[in-house]
C-alpha atoms as a PDB file:
ATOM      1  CA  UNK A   1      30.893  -9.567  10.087  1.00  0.00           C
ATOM      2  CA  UNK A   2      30.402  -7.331   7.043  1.00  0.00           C
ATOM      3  CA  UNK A   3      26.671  -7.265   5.958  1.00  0.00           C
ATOM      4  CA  UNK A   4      25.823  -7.620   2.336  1.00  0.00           C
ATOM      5  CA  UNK A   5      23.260  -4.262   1.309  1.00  0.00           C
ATOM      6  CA  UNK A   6      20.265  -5.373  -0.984  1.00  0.00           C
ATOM      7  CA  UNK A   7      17.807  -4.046  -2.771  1.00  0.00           C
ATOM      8  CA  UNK A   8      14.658  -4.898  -3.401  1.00  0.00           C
ATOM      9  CA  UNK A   9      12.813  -3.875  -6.754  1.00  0.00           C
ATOM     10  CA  UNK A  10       9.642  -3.644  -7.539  1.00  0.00           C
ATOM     11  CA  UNK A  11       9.805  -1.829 -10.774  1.00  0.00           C
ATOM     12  CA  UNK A  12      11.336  -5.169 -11.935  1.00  0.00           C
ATOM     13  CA  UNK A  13       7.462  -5.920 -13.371  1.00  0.00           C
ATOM     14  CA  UNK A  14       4.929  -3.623 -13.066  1.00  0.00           C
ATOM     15  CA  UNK A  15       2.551  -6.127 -11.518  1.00  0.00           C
ATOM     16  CA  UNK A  16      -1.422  -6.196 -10.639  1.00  0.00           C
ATOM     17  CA  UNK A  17      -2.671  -6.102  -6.979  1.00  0.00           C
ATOM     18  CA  UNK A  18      -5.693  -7.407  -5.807  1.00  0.00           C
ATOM     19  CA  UNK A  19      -7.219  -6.549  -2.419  1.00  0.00           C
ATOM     20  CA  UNK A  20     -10.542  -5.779  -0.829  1.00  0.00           C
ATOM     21  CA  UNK A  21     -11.195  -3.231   2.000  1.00  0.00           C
ATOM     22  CA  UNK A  22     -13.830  -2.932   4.337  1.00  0.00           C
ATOM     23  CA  UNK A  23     -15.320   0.573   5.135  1.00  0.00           C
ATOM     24  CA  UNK A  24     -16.865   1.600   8.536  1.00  0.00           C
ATOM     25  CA  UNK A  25     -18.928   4.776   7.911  1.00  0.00           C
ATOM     26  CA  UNK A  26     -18.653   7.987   9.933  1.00  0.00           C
ATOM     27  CA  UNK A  27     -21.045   9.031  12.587  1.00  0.00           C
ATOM     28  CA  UNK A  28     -22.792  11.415   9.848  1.00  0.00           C
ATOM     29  CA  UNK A  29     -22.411   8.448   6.849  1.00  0.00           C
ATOM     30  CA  UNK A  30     -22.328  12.156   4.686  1.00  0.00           C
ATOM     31  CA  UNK A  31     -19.126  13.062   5.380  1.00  0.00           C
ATOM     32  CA  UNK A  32     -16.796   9.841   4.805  1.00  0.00           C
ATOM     33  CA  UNK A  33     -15.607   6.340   6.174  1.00  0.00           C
ATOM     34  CA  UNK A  34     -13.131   4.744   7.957  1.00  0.00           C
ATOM     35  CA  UNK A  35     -11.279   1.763   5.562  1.00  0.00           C
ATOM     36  CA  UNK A  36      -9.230  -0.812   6.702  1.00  0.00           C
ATOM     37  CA  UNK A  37      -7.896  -2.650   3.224  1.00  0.00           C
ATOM     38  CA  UNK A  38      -5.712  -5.796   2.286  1.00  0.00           C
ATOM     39  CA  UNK A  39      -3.925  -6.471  -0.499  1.00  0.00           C
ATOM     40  CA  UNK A  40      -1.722  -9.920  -1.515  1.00  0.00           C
ATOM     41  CA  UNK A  41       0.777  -9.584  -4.499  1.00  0.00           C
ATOM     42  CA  UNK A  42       3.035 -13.149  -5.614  1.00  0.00           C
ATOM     43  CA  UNK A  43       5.066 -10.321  -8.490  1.00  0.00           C
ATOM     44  CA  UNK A  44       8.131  -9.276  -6.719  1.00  0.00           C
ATOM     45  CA  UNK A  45      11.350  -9.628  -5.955  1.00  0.00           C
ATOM     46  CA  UNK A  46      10.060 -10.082  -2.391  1.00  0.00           C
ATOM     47  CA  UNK A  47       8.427 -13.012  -2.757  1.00  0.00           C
ATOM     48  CA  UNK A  48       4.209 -13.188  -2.035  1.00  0.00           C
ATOM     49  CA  UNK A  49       3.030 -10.803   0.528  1.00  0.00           C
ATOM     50  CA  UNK A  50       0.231  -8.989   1.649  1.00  0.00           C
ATOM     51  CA  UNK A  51      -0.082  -5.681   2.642  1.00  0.00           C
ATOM     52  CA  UNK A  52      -2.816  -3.773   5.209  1.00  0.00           C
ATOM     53  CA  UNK A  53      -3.725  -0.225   5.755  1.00  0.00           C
ATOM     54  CA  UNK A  54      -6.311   1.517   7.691  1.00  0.00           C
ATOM     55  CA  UNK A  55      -7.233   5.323   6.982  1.00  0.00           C
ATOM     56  CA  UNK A  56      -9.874   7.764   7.284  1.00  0.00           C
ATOM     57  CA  UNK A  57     -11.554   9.362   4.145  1.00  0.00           C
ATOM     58  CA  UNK A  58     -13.340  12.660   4.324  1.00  0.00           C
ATOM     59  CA  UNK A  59     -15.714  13.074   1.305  1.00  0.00           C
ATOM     60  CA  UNK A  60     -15.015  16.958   1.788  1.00  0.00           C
ATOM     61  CA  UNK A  61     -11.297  16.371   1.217  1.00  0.00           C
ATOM     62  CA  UNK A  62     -11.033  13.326  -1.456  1.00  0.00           C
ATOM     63  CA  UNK A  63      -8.605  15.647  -3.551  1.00  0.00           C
ATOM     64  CA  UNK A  64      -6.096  16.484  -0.642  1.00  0.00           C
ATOM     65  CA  UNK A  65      -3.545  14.102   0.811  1.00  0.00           C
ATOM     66  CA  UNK A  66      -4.671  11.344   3.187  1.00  0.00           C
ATOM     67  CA  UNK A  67      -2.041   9.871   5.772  1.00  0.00           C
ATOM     68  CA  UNK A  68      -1.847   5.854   7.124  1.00  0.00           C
ATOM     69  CA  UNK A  69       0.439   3.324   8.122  1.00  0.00           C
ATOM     70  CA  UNK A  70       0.926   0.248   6.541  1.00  0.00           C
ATOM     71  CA  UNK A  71       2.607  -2.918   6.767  1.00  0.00           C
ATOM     72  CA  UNK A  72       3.672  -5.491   3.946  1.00  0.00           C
ATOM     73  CA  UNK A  73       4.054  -8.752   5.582  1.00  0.00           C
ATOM     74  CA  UNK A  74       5.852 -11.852   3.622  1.00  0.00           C
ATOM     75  CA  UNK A  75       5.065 -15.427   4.089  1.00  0.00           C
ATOM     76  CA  UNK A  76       7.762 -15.829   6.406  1.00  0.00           C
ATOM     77  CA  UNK A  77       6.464 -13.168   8.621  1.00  0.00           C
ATOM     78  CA  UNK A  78       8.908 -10.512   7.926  1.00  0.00           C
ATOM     79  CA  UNK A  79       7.201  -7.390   7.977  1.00  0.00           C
ATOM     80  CA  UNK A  80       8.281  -3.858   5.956  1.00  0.00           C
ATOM     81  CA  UNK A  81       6.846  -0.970   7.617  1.00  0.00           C
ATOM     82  CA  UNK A  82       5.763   2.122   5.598  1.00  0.00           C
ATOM     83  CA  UNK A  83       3.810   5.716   6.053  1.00  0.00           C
ATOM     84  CA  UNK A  84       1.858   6.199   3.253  1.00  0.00           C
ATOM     85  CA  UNK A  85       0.584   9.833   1.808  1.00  0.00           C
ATOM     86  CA  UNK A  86      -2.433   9.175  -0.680  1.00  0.00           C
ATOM     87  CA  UNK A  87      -4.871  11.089  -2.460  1.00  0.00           C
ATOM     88  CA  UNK A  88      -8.363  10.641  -4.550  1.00  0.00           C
ATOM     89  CA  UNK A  89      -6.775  11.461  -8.269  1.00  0.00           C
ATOM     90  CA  UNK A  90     -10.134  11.332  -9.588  1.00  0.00           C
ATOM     91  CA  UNK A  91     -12.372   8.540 -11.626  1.00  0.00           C
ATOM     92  CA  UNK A  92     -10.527   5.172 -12.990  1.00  0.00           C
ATOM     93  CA  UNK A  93     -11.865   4.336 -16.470  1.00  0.00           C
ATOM     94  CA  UNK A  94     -14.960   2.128 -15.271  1.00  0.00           C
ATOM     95  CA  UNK A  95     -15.894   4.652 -12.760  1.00  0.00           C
ATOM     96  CA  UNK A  96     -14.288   3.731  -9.433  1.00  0.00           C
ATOM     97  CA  UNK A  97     -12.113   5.627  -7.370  1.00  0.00           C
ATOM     98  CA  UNK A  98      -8.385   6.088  -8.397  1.00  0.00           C
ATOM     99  CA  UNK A  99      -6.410   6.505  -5.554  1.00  0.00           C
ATOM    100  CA  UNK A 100      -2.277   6.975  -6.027  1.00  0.00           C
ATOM    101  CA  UNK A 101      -0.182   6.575  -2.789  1.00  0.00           C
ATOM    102  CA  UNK A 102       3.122   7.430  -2.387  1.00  0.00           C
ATOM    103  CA  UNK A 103       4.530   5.036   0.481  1.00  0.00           C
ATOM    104  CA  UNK A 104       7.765   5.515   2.338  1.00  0.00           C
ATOM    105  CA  UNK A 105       9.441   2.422   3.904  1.00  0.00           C
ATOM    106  CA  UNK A 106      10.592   3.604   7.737  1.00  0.00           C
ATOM    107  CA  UNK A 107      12.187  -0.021   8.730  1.00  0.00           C
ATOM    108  CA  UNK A 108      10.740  -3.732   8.973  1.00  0.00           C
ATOM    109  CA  UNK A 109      11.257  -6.780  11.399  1.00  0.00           C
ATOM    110  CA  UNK A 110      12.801  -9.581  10.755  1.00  0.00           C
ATOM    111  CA  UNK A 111      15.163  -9.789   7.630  1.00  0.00           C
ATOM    112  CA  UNK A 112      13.840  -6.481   6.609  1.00  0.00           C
ATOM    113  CA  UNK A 113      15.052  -4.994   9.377  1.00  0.00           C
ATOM    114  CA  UNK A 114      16.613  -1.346   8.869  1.00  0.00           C
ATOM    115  CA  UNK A 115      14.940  -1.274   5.353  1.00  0.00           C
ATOM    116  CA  UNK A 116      14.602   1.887   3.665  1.00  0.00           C
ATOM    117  CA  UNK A 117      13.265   2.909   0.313  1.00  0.00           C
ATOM    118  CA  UNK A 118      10.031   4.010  -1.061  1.00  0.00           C
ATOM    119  CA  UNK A 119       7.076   3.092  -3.701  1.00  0.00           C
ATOM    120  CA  UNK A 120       4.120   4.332  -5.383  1.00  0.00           C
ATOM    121  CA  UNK A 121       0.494   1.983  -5.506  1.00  0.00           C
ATOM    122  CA  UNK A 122      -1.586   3.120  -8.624  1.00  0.00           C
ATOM    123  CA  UNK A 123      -5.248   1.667  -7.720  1.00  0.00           C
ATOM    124  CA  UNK A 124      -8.695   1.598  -8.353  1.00  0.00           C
ATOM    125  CA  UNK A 125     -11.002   0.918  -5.786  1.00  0.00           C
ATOM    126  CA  UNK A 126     -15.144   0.130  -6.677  1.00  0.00           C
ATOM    127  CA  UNK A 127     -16.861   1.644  -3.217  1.00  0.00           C
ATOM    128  CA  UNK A 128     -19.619  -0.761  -3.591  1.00  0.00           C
ATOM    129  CA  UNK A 129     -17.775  -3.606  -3.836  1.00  0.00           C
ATOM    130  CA  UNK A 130     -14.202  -2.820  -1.533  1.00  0.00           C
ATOM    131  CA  UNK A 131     -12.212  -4.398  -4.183  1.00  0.00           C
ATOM    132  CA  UNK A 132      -9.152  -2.724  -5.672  1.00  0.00           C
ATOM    133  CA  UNK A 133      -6.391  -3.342  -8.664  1.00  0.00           C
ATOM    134  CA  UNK A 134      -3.736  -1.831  -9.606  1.00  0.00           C
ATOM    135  CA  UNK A 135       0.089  -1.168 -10.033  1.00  0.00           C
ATOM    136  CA  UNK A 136       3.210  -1.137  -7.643  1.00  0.00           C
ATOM    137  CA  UNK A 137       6.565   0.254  -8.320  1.00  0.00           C
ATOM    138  CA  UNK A 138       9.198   0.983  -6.265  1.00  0.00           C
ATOM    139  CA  UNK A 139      12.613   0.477  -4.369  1.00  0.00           C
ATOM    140  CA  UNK A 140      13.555  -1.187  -1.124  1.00  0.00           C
ATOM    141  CA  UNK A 141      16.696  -1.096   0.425  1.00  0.00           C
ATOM    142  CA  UNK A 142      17.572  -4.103   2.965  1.00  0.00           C
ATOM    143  CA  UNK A 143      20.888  -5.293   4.521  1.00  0.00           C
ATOM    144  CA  UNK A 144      21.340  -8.667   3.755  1.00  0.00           C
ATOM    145  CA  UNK A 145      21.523 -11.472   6.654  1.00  0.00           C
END
């Protein structure tokens, strides 16, 4: 049986993300945090999902590229998998913290199984608060089922 290749776009409407994130601070509070953040996004060709992360952030190194996992689950339960590379690209407009990731999909259970692709998550995050907003765009690449 011949399987039918899809893809997935995300570009298809640049669409706002909400999300919170919880941060856990270092021994020495001073030098950064441990976040573990959510996001849920209804916008896409994949339907609503959510998406978690966890990370470490180093006050010393906001500027340089930070490394975490993540998984986009959809409300079936299928799940994309993706390494993420992120950095601190400075102040947002109102003051919080813009962070641009640049996420690489590495495979996915269920009917996103084998996917490939990649996308970018444009954000600002308020640190007193642990919300976030922001953009996704992107491509994944599924075989169909």
């Amino acid at each position: 049986m011949k399987k039918e290749i899809k893809k997935i776009s995300l570009m298809t409407a640049i669409f706002l993300t909400a999300g919170t994130e919880s941060d856990t601070p270092f021994p020495d509070p001073a030098e950064g945090f441990y976040v573990n953040g959510s996001f849920t996004s209804t916008d896409t060709q994949l339907g609503p999902f959510t998406a978690f992360a966890s990370a470490p952030v180093e006050f010393a190194f906001l500027d340089m590229p930070n490394t975490a996992a993540s998984r986009l689950i959809d409300a079936n339960g299928d799940s994309i998998l993706t390494w993420s590379l992120a950095n601190a690209a400075g102040s947002c407009d109102n003051g919080d913290l813009h962070v641009v990731g640049r996420d690489t999909v590495i495979g996915g259970t269920g009917r996103y199984a084998g996917a490939r692709g990649s996308y970018t998550l444009d954000r600002c995050v308020n640190l007193v608060t642990g919300e976030s907003s922001g953009t996704i765009s992107g491509t994944i690449v599924v075989r169909g089922r």
